[in-house]
C-alpha atoms as a PDB file:
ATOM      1  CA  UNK A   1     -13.477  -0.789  22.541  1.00  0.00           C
ATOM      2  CA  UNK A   2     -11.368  -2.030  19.725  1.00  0.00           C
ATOM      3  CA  UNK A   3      -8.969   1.035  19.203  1.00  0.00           C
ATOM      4  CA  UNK A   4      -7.061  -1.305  16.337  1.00  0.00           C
ATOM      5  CA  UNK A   5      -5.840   1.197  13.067  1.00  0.00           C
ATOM      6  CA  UNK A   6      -6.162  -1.056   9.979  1.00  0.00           C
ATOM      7  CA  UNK A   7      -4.067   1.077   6.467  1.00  0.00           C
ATOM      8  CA  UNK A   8      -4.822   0.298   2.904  1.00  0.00           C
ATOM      9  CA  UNK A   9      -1.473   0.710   1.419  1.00  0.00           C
ATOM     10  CA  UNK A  10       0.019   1.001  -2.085  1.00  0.00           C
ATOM     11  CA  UNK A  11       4.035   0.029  -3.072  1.00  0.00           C
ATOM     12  CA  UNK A  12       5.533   0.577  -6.192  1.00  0.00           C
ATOM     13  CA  UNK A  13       8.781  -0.350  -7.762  1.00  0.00           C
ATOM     14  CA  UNK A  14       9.518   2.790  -8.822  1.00  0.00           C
ATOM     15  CA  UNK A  15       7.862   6.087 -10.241  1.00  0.00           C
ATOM     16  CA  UNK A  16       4.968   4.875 -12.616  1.00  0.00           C
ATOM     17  CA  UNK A  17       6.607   1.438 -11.853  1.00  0.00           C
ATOM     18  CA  UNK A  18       4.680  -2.297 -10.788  1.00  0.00           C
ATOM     19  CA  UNK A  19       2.015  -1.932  -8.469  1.00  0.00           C
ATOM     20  CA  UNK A  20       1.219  -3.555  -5.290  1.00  0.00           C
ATOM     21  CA  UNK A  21      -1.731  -2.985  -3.075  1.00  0.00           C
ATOM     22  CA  UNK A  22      -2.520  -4.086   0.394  1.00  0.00           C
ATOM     23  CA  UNK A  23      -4.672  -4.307   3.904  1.00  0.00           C
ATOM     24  CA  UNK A  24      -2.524  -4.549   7.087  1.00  0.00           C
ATOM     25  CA  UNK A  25      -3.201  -3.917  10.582  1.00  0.00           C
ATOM     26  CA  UNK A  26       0.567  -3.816  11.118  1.00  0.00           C
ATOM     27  CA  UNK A  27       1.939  -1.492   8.474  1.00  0.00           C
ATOM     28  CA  UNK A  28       5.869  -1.247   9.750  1.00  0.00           C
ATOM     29  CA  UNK A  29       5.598  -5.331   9.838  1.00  0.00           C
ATOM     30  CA  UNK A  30       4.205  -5.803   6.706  1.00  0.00           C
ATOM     31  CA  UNK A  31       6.913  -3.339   4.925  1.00  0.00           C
ATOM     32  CA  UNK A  32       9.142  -5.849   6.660  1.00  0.00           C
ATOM     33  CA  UNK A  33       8.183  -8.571   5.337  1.00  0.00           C
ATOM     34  CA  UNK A  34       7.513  -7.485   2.181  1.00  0.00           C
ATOM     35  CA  UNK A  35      11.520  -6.121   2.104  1.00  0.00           C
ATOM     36  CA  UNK A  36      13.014  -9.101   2.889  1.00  0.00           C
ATOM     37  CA  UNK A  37      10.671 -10.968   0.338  1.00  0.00           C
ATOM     38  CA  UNK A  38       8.126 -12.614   2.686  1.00  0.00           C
ATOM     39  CA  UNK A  39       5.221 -10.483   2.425  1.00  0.00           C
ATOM     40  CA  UNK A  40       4.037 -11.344  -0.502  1.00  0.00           C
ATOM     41  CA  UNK A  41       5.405 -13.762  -3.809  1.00  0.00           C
ATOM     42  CA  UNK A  42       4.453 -10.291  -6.193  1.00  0.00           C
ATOM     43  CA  UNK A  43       6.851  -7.955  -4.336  1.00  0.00           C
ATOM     44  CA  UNK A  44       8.981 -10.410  -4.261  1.00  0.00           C
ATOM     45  CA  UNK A  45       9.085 -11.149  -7.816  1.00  0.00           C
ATOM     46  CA  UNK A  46       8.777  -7.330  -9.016  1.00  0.00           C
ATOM     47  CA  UNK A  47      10.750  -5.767  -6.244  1.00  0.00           C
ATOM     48  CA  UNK A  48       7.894  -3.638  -5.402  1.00  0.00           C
ATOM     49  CA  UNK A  49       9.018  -2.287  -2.383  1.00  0.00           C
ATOM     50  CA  UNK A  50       8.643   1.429  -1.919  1.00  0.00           C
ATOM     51  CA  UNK A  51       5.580   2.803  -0.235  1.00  0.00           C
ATOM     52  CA  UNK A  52       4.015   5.396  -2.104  1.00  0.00           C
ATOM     53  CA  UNK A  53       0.488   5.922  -0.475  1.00  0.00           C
ATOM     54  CA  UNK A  54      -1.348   4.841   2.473  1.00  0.00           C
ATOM     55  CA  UNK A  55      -4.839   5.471   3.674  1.00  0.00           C
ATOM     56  CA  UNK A  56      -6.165   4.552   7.537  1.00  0.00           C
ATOM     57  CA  UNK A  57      -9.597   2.975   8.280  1.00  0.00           C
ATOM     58  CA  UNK A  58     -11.171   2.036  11.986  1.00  0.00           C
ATOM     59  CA  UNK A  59     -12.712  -1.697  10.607  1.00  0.00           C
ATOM     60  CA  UNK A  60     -11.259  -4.953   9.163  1.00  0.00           C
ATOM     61  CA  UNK A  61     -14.533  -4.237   6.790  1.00  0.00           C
ATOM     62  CA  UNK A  62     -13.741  -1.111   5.658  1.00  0.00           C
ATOM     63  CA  UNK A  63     -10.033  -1.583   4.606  1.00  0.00           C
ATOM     64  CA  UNK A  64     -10.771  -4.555   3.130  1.00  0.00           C
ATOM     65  CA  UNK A  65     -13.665  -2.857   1.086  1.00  0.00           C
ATOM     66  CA  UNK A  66     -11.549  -0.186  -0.078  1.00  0.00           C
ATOM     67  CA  UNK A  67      -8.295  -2.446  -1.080  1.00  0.00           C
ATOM     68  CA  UNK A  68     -10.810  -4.772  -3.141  1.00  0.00           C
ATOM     69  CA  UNK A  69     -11.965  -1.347  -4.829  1.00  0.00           C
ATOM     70  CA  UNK A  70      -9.018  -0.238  -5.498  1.00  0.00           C
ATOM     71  CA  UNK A  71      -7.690  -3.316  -7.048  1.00  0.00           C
ATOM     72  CA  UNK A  72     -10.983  -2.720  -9.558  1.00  0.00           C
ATOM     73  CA  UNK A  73      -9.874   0.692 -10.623  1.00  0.00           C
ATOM     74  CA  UNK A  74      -7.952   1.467 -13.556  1.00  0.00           C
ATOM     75  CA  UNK A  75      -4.430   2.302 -13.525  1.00  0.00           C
ATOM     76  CA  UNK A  76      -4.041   5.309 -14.320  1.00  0.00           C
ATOM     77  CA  UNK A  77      -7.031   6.037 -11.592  1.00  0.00           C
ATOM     78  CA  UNK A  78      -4.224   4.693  -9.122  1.00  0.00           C
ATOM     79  CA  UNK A  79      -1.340   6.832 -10.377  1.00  0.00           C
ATOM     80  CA  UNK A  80      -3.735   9.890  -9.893  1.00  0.00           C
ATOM     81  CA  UNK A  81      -4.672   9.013  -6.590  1.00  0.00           C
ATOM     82  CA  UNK A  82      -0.772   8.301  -5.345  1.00  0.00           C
ATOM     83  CA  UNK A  83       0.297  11.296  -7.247  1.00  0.00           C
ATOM     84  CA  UNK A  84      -2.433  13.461  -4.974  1.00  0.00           C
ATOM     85  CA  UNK A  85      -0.488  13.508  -2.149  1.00  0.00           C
ATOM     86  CA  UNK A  86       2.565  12.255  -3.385  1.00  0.00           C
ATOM     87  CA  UNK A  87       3.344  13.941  -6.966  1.00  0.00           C
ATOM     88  CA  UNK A  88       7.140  12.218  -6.364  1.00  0.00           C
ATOM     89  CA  UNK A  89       6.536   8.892  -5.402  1.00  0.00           C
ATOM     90  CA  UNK A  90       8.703   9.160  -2.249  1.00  0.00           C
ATOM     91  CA  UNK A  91       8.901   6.155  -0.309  1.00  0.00           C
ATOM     92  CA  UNK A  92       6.234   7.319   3.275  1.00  0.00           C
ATOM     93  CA  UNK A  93       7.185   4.116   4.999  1.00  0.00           C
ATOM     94  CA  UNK A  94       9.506   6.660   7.644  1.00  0.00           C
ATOM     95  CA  UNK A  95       6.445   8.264   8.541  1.00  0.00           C
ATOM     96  CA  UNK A  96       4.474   7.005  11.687  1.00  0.00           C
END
């Protein structure tokens, strides 16, 4: 049985800042990378490094899915959905 945790994650530059949005399977690598401006040419350019929401899935298939969606919506959608659970935009990447 695959017990693998794949997260669907957002970063942001700042409050209301650039956006950045993401599937990893290795979330404390990825914020890694993405910090010392490997993960990704975007963040690198718009220092979007602070994690402001992150949402768990079981399947490849499903993150994927959702990050695609979620690319689709429109931003403001976004800045409701981060500001759900995280009305300051307080950078989560200390949690586990």
């Amino acid at each position: 049985m695959d017990a693998a945790v794949y997260y669907v994650y957002i970063l942001a530059s700042r409050r209301h800042g650039t956006l950045y949005i993401g599937v990893t399977n290795d979330l404390r690598n990825r914020l890694t990378l993405h910090r010392a401006g490997r993960g990704s040419q975007f963040v690198k350019k718009y220092g979007v490094t602070r994690l402001v929401y992150v949402e768990v899935y079981a399947s490849p298939q499903e993150a994927i899915a959702r990050e695609k969606a979620l690319k689709e919506w429109r931003r403001d959608w976004k800045i409701r959905l981060i500001e759900q659970d995280n009305p300051e935009w307080n950078d989560l990447s200390h949690l586990p």
